[in-house]
N, C-alpha and C. Protein backbone atom coordinates (compact mmCIF):
# COMPACT_ATOMS: atom_id res chain seq x y z
N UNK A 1 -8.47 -9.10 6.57
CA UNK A 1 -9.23 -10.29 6.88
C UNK A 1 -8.32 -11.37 7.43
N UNK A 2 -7.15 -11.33 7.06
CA UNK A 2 -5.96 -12.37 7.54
C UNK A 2 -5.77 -12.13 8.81
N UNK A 3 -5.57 -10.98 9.65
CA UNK A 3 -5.63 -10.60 10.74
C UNK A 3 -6.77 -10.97 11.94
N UNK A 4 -7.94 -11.15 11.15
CA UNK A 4 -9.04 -11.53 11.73
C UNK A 4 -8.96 -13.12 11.76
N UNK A 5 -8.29 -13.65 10.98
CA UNK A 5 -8.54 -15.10 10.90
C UNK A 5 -7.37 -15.52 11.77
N UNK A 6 -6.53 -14.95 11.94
CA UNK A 6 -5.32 -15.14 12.70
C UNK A 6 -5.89 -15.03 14.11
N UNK A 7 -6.49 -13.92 14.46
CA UNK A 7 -6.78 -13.60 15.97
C UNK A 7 -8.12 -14.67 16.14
N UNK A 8 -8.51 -15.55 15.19
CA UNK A 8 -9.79 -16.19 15.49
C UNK A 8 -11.16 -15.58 15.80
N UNK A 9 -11.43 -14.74 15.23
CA UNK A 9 -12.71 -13.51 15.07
C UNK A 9 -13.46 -14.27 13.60
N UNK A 10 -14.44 -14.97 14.43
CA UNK A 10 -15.68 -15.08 13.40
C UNK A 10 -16.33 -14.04 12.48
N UNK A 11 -16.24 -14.45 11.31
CA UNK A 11 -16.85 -13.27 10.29
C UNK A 11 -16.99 -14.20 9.07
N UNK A 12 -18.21 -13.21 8.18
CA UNK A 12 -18.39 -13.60 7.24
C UNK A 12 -18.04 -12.64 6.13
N UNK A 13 -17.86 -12.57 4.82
CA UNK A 13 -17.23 -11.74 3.65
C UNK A 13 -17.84 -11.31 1.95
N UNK A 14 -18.25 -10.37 1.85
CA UNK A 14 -18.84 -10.20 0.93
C UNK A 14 -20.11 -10.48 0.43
N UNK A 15 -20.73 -10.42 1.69
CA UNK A 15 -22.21 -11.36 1.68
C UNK A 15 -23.12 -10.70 0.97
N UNK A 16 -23.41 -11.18 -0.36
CA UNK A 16 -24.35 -10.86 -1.38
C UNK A 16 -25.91 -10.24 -0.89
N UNK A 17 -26.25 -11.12 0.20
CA UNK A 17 -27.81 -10.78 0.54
C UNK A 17 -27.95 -9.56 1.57
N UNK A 18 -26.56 -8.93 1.77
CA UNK A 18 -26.86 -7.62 2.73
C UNK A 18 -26.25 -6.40 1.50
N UNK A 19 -27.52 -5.34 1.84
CA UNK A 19 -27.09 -4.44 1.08
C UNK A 19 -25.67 -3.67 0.99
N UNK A 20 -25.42 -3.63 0.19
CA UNK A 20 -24.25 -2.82 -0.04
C UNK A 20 -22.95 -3.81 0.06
N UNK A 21 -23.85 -4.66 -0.06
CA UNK A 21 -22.44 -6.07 -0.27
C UNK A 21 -21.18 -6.03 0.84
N UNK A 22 -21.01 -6.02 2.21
CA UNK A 22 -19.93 -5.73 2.92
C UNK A 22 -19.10 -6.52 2.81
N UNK A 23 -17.46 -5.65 3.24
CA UNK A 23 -16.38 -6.58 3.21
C UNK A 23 -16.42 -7.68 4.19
N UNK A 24 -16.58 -7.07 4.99
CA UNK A 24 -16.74 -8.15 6.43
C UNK A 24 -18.17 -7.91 7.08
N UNK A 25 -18.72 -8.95 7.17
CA UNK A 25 -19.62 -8.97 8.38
C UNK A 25 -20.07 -9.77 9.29
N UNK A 26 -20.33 -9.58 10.73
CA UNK A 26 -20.42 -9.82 12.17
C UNK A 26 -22.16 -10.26 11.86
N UNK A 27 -22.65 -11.57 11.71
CA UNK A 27 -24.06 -11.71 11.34
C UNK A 27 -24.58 -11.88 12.72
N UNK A 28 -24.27 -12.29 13.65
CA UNK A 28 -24.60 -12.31 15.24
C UNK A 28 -24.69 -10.82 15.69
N UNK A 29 -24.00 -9.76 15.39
CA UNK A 29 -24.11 -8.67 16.13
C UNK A 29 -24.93 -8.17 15.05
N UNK A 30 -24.97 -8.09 13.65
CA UNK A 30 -25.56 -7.30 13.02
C UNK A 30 -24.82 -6.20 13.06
N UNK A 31 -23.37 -6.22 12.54
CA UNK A 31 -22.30 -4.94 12.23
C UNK A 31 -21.88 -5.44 10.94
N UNK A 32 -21.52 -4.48 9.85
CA UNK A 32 -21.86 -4.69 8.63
C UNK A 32 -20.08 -3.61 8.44
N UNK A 33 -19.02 -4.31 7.89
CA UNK A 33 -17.83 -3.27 7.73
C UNK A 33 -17.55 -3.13 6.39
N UNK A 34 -17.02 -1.85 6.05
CA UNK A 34 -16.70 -1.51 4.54
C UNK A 34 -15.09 -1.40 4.46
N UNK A 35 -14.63 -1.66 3.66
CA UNK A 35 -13.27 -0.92 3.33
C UNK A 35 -13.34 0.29 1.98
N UNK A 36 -13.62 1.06 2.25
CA UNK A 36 -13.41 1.65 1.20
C UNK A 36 -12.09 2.38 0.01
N UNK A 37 -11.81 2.05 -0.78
CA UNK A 37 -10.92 2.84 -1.67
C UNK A 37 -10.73 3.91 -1.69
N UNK A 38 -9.65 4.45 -1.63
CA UNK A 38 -9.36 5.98 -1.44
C UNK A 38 -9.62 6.51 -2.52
N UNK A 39 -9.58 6.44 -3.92
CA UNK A 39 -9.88 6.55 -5.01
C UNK A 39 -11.19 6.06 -5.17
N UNK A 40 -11.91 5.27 -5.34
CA UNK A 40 -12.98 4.96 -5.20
C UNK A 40 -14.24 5.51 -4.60
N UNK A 41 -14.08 5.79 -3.36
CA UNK A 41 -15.09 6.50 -2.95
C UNK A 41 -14.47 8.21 -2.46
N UNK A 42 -13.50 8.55 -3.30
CA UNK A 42 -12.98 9.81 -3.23
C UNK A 42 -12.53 10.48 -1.32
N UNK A 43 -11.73 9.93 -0.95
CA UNK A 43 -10.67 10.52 -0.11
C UNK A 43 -10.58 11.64 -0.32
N UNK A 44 -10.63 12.74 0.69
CA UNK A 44 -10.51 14.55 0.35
C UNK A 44 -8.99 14.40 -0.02
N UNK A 45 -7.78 13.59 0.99
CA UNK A 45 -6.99 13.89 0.59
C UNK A 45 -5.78 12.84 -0.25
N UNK A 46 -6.86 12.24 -0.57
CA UNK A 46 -5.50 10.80 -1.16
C UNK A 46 -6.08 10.24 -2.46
N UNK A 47 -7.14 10.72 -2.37
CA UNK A 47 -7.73 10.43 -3.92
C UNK A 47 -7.28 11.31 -5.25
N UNK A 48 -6.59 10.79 -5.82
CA UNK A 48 -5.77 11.11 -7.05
C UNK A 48 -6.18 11.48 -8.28
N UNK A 49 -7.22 12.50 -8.38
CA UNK A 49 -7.91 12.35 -10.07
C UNK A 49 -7.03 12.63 -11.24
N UNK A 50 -7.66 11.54 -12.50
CA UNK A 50 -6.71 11.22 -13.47
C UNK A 50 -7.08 12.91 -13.82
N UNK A 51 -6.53 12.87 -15.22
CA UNK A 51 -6.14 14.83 -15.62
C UNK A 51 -7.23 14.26 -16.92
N UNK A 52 -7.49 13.15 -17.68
CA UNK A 52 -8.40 13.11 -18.33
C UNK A 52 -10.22 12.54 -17.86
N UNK A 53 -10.76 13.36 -18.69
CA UNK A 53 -12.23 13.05 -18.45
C UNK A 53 -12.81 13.18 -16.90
N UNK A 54 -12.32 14.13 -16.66
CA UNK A 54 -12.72 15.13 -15.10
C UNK A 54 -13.92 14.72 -14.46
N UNK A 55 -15.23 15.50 -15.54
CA UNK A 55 -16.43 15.62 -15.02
C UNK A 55 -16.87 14.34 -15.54
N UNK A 56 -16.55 13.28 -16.01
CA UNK A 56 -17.33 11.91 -15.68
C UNK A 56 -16.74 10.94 -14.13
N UNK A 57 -15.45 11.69 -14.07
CA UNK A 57 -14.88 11.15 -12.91
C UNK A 57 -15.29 11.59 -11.60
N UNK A 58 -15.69 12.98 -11.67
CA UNK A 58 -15.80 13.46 -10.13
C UNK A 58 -17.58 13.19 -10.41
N UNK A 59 -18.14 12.93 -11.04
CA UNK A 59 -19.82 12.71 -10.96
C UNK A 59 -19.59 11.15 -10.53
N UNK A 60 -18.75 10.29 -11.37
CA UNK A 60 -18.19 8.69 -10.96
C UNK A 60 -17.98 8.81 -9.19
N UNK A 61 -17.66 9.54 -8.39
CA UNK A 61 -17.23 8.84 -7.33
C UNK A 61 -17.92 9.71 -6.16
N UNK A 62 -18.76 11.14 -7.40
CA UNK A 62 -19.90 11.50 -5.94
C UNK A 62 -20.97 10.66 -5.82
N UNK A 63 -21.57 9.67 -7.05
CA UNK A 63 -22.24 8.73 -6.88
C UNK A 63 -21.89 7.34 -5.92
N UNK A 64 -21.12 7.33 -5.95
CA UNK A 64 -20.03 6.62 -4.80
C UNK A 64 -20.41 6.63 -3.86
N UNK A 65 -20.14 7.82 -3.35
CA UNK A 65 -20.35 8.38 -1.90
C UNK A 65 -21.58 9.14 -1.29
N UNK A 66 -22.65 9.13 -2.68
CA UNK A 66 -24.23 8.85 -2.11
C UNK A 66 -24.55 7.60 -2.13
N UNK A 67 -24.11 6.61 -2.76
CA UNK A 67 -24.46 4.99 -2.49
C UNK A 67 -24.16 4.91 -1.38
N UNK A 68 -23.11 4.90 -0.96
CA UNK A 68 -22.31 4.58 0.33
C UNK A 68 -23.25 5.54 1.60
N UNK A 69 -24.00 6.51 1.57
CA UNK A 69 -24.64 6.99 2.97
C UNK A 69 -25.84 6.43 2.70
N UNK A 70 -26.48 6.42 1.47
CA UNK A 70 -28.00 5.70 1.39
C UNK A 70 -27.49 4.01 2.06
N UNK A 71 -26.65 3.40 1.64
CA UNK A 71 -26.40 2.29 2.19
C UNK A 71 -26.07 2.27 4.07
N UNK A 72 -25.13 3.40 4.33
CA UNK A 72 -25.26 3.52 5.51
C UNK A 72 -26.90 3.52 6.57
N UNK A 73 -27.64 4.63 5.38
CA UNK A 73 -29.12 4.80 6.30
C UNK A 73 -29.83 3.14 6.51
N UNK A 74 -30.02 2.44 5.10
CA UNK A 74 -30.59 1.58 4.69
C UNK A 74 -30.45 0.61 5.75
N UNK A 75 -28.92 0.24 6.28
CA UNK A 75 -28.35 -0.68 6.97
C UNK A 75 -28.81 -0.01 8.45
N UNK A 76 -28.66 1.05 8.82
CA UNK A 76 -28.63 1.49 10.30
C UNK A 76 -30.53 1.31 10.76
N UNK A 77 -31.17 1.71 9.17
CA UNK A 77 -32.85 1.86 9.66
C UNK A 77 -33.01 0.01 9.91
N UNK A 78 -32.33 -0.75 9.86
CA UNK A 78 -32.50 -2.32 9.81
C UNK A 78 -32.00 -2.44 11.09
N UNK A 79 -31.08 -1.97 11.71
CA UNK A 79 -30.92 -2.46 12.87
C UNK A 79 -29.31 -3.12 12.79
N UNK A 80 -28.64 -2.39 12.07
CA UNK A 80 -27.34 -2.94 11.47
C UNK A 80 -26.36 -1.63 12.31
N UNK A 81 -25.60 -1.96 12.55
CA UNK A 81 -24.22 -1.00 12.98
C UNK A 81 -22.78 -1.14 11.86
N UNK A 82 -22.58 0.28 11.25
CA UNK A 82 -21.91 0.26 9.97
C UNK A 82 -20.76 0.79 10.54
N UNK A 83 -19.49 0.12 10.00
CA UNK A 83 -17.91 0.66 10.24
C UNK A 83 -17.42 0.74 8.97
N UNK A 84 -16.90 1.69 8.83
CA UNK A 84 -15.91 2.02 7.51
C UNK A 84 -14.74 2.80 7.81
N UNK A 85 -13.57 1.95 6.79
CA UNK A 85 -12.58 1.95 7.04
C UNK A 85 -11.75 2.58 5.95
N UNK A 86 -11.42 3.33 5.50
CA UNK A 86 -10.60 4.25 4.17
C UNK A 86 -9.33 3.08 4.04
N UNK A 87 -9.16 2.18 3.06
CA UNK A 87 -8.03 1.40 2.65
C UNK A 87 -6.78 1.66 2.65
N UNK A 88 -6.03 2.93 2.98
CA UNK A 88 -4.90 3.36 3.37
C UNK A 88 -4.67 2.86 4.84
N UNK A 89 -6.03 3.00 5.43
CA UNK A 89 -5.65 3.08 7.16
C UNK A 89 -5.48 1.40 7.40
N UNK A 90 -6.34 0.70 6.24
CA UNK A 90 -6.59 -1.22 6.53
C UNK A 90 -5.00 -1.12 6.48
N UNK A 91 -4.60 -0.59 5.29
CA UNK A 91 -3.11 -1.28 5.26
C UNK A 91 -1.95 -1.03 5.72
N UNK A 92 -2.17 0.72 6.40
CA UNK A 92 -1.37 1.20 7.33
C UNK A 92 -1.52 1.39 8.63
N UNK A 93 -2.62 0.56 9.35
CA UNK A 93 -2.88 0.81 10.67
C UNK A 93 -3.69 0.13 10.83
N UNK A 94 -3.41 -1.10 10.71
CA UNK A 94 -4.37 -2.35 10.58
C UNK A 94 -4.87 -2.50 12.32
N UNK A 95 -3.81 -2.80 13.27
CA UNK A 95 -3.88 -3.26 14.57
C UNK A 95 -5.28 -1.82 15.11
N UNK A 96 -5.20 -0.76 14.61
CA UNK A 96 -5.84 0.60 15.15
C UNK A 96 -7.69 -0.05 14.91
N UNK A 97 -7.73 -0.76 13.11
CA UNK A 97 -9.05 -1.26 12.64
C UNK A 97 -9.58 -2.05 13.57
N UNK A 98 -8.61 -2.97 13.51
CA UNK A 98 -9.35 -4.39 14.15
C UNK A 98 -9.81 -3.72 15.56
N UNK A 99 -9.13 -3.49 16.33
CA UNK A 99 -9.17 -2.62 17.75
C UNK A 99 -10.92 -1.76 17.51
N UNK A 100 -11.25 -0.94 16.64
CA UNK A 100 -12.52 -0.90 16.45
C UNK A 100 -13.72 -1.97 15.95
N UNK A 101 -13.05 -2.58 15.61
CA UNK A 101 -14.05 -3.85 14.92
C UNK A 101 -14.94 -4.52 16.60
N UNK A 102 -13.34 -4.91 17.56
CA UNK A 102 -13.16 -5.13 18.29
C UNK A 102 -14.24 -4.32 19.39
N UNK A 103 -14.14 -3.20 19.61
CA UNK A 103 -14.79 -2.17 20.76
C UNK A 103 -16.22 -2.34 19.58
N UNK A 104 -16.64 -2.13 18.74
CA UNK A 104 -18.29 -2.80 18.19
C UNK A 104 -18.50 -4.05 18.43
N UNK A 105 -18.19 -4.98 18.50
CA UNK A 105 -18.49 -6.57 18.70
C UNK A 105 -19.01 -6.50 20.74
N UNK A 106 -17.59 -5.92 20.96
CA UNK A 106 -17.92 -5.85 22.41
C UNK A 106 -19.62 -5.42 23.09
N UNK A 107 -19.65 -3.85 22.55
CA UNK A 107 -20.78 -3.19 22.75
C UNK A 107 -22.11 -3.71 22.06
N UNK A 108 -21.71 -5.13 20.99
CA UNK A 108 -22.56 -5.28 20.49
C UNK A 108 -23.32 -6.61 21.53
N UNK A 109 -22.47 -7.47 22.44
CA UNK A 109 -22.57 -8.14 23.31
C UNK A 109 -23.82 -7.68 24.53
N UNK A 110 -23.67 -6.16 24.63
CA UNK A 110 -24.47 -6.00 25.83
C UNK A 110 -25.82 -5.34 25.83
């Protein structure tokens, strides 16, 4: 988000009244962005499961990641355009994010 405020890219953050609560969102274009946790919404390959209490954990984060596509449908049947971003890539390839944020805002212009 510092990156965005730096380059002067209007956005709003965590906005309670859109479903699925987004990290960032574009209320003029109607693009709605997630960051998601690699752990959190289970990464095939970076998500780390603890060695205790397994099957409350892997049921914990497939519910996750049916919230997260019902939220995708919910938002797209509204007329919303959804970006998500796996939190390894925000913090290791930040310039690559914004650059998509960027090419949706554009397309969202025309």
């Amino acid at each position: 988000m510092r990156e965005l405020k730096r380059r002067k890219i209007y956005f709003a953050n965590h906005v309670d009244s859109i479903i699925g609560k987004p990290d960032i969102v574009f209320r003029r274009k109607k693009i709605a962005v997630f960051i998601d946790s690699d752990f959190w919404h289970g990464h095939l390959k970076r998500c780390i499961m603890p060695k205790t209490n397994i099957k409350y954990w892997s049921n914990k984060i497939a519910g996750n990641r049916r919230h997260d596509k019902e939220v995708n449908r919910s938002l797209k049947q509204n007329g919303w355009k959804v970006i998500r971003f796996w939190e390894f890539d925000v913090k290791n390839q930040i310039d690559k994010c914004i650059n998509k944020m960027l090419v949706g805002l554009e397309k969202a212009i025309c």
